[in-house]
C-alpha atoms as a PDB file:
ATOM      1  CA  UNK A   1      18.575  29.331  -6.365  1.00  0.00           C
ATOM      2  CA  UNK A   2      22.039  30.030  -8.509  1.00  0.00           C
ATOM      3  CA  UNK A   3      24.440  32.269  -7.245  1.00  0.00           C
ATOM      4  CA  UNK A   4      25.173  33.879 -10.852  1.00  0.00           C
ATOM      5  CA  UNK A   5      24.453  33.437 -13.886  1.00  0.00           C
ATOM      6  CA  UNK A   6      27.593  31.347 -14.613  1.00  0.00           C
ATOM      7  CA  UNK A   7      26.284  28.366 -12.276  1.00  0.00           C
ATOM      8  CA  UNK A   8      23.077  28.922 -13.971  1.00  0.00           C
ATOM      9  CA  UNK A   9      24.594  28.727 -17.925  1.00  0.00           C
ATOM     10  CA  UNK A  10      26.771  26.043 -16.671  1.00  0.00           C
ATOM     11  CA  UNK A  11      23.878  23.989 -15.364  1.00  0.00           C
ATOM     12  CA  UNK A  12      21.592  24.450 -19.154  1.00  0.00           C
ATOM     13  CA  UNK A  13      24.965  23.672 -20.556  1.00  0.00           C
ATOM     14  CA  UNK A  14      24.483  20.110 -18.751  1.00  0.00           C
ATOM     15  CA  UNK A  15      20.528  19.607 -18.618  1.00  0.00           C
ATOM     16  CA  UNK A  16      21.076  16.673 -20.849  1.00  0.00           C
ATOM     17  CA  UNK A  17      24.067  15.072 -18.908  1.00  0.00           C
ATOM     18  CA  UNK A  18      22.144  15.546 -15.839  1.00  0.00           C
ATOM     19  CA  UNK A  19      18.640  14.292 -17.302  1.00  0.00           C
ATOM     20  CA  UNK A  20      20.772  10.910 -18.789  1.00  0.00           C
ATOM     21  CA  UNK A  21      22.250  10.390 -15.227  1.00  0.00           C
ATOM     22  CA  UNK A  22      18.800  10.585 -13.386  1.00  0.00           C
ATOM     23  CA  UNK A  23      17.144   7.841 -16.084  1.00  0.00           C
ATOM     24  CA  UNK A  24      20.064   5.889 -15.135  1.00  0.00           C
ATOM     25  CA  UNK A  25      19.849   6.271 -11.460  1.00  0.00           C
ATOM     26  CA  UNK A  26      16.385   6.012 -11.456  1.00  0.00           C
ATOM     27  CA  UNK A  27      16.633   2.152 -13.368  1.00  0.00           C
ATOM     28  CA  UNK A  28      19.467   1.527 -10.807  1.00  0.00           C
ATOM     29  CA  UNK A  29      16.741   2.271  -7.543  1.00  0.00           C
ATOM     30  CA  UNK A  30      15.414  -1.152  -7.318  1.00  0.00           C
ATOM     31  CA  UNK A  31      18.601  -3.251  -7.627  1.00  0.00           C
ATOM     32  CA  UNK A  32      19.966  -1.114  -4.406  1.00  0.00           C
ATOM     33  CA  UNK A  33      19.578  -2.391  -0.865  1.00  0.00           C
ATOM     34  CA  UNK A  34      19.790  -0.081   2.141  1.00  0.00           C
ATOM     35  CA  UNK A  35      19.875  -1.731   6.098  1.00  0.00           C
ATOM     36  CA  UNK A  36      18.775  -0.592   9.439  1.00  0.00           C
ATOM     37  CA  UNK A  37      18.619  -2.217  12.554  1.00  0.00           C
ATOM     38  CA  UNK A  38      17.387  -1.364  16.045  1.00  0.00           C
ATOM     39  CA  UNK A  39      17.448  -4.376  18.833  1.00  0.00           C
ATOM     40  CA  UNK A  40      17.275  -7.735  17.570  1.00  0.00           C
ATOM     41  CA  UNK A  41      15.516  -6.651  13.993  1.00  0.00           C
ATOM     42  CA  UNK A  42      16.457  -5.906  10.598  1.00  0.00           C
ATOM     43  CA  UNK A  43      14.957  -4.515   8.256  1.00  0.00           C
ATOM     44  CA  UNK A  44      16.769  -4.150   4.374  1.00  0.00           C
ATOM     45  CA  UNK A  45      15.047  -1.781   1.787  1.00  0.00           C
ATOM     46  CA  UNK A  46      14.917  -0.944  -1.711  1.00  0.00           C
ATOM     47  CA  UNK A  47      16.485   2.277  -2.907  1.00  0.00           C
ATOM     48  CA  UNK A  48      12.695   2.611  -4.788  1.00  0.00           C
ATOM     49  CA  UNK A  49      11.758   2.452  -1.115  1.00  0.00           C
ATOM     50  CA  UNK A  50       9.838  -0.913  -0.789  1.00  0.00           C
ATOM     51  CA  UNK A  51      11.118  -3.028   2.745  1.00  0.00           C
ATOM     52  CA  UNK A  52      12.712  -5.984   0.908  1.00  0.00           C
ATOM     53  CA  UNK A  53      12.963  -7.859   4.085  1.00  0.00           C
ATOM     54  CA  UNK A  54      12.315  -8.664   7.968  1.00  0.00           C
ATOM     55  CA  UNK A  55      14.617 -10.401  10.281  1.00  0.00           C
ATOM     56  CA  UNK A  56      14.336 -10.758  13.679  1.00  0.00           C
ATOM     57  CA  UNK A  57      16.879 -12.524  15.654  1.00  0.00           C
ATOM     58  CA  UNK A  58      16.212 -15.146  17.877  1.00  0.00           C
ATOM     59  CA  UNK A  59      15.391 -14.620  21.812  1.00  0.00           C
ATOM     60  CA  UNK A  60      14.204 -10.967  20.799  1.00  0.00           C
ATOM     61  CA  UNK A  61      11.406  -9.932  22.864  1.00  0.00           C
ATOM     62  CA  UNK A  62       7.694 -10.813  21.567  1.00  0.00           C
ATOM     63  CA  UNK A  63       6.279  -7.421  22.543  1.00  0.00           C
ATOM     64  CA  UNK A  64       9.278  -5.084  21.438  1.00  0.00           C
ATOM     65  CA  UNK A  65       9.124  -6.753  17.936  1.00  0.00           C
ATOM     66  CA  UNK A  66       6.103  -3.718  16.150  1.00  0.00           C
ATOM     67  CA  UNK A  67       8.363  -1.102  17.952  1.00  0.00           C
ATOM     68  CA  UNK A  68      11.982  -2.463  16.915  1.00  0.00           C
ATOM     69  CA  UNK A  69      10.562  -3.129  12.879  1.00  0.00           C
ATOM     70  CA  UNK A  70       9.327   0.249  12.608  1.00  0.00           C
ATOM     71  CA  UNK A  71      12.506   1.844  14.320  1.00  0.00           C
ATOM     72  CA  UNK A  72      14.686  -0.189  11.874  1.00  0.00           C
ATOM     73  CA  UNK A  73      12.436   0.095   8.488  1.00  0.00           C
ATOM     74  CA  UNK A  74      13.241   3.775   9.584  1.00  0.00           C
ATOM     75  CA  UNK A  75      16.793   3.923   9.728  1.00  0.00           C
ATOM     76  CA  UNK A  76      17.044   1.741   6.456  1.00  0.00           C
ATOM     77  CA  UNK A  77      15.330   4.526   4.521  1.00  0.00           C
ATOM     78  CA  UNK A  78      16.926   7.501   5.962  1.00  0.00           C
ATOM     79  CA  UNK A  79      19.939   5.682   5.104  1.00  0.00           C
ATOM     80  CA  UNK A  80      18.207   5.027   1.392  1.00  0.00           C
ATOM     81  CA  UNK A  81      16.959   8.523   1.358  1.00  0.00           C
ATOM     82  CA  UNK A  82      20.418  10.024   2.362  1.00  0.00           C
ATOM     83  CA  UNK A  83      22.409   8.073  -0.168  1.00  0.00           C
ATOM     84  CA  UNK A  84      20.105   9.264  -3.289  1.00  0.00           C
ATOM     85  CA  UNK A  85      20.515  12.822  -1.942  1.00  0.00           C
ATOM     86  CA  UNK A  86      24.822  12.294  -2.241  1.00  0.00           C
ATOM     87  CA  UNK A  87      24.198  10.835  -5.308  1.00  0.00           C
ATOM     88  CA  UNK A  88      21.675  13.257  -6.969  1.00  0.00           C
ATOM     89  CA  UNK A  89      24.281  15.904  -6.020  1.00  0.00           C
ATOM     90  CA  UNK A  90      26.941  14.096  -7.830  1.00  0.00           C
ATOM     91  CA  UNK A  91      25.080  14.105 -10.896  1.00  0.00           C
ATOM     92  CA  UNK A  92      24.065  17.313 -10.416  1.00  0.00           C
ATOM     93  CA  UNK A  93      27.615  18.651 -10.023  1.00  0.00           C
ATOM     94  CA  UNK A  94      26.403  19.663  -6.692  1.00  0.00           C
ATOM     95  CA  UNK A  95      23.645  22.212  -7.517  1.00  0.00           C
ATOM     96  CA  UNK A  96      20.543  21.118  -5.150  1.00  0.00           C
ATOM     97  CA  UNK A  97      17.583  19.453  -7.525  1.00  0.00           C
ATOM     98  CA  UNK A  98      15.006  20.195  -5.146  1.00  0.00           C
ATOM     99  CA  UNK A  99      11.930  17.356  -4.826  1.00  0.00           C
ATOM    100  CA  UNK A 100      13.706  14.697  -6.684  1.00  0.00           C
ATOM    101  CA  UNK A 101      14.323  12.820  -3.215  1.00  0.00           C
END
């Protein structure tokens, strides 16, 4: 997991810094909003992953509409996923927290 024991002191030398910036991060989660779209729907997410909203545009087809929410509910949280990943990272000073997100 470290490459030496300098990444590895430097790391215990921030546990605290890094711990702070989680909390933070983790209180920030709900006020975030990640979007994905596919066809005529979108679908908007919390970064605590919880689909905010639904919106399907008019004159999108009836029978595409289970197939197009579930394709853009996706995309919204890789997009969530992938931005608490980048950020986790910068709080980390890039050393890989593994099972955090």
């Amino acid at each position: 997991m470290f490459g030496n024991l300098g990444q590895m002191a430097s790391l215990l030398g921030r546990v605290k810094e890094i711990q702070a910036g989680i909390k933070t991060f983790k209180e920030e989660l709900p006020k975030l909003e990640f979007t994905g779209s596919c066809g005529g729907v979108t679908a908007v997410v919390s970064g605590d992953l919880e689909v905010r909203r639904l919106e399907v545009a008019p004159g999108t087809d009836p029978a595409a509409i289970a197939n197009l929410s579930r394709d853009a509910v996706n995309q919204a949280l890789l997009a969530a996923k992938q931005a608490m990943r980048a950020k986790m990272q910068e709080i980390s000073g890039g050393i890989d927290l593994p099972g955090l997100f």
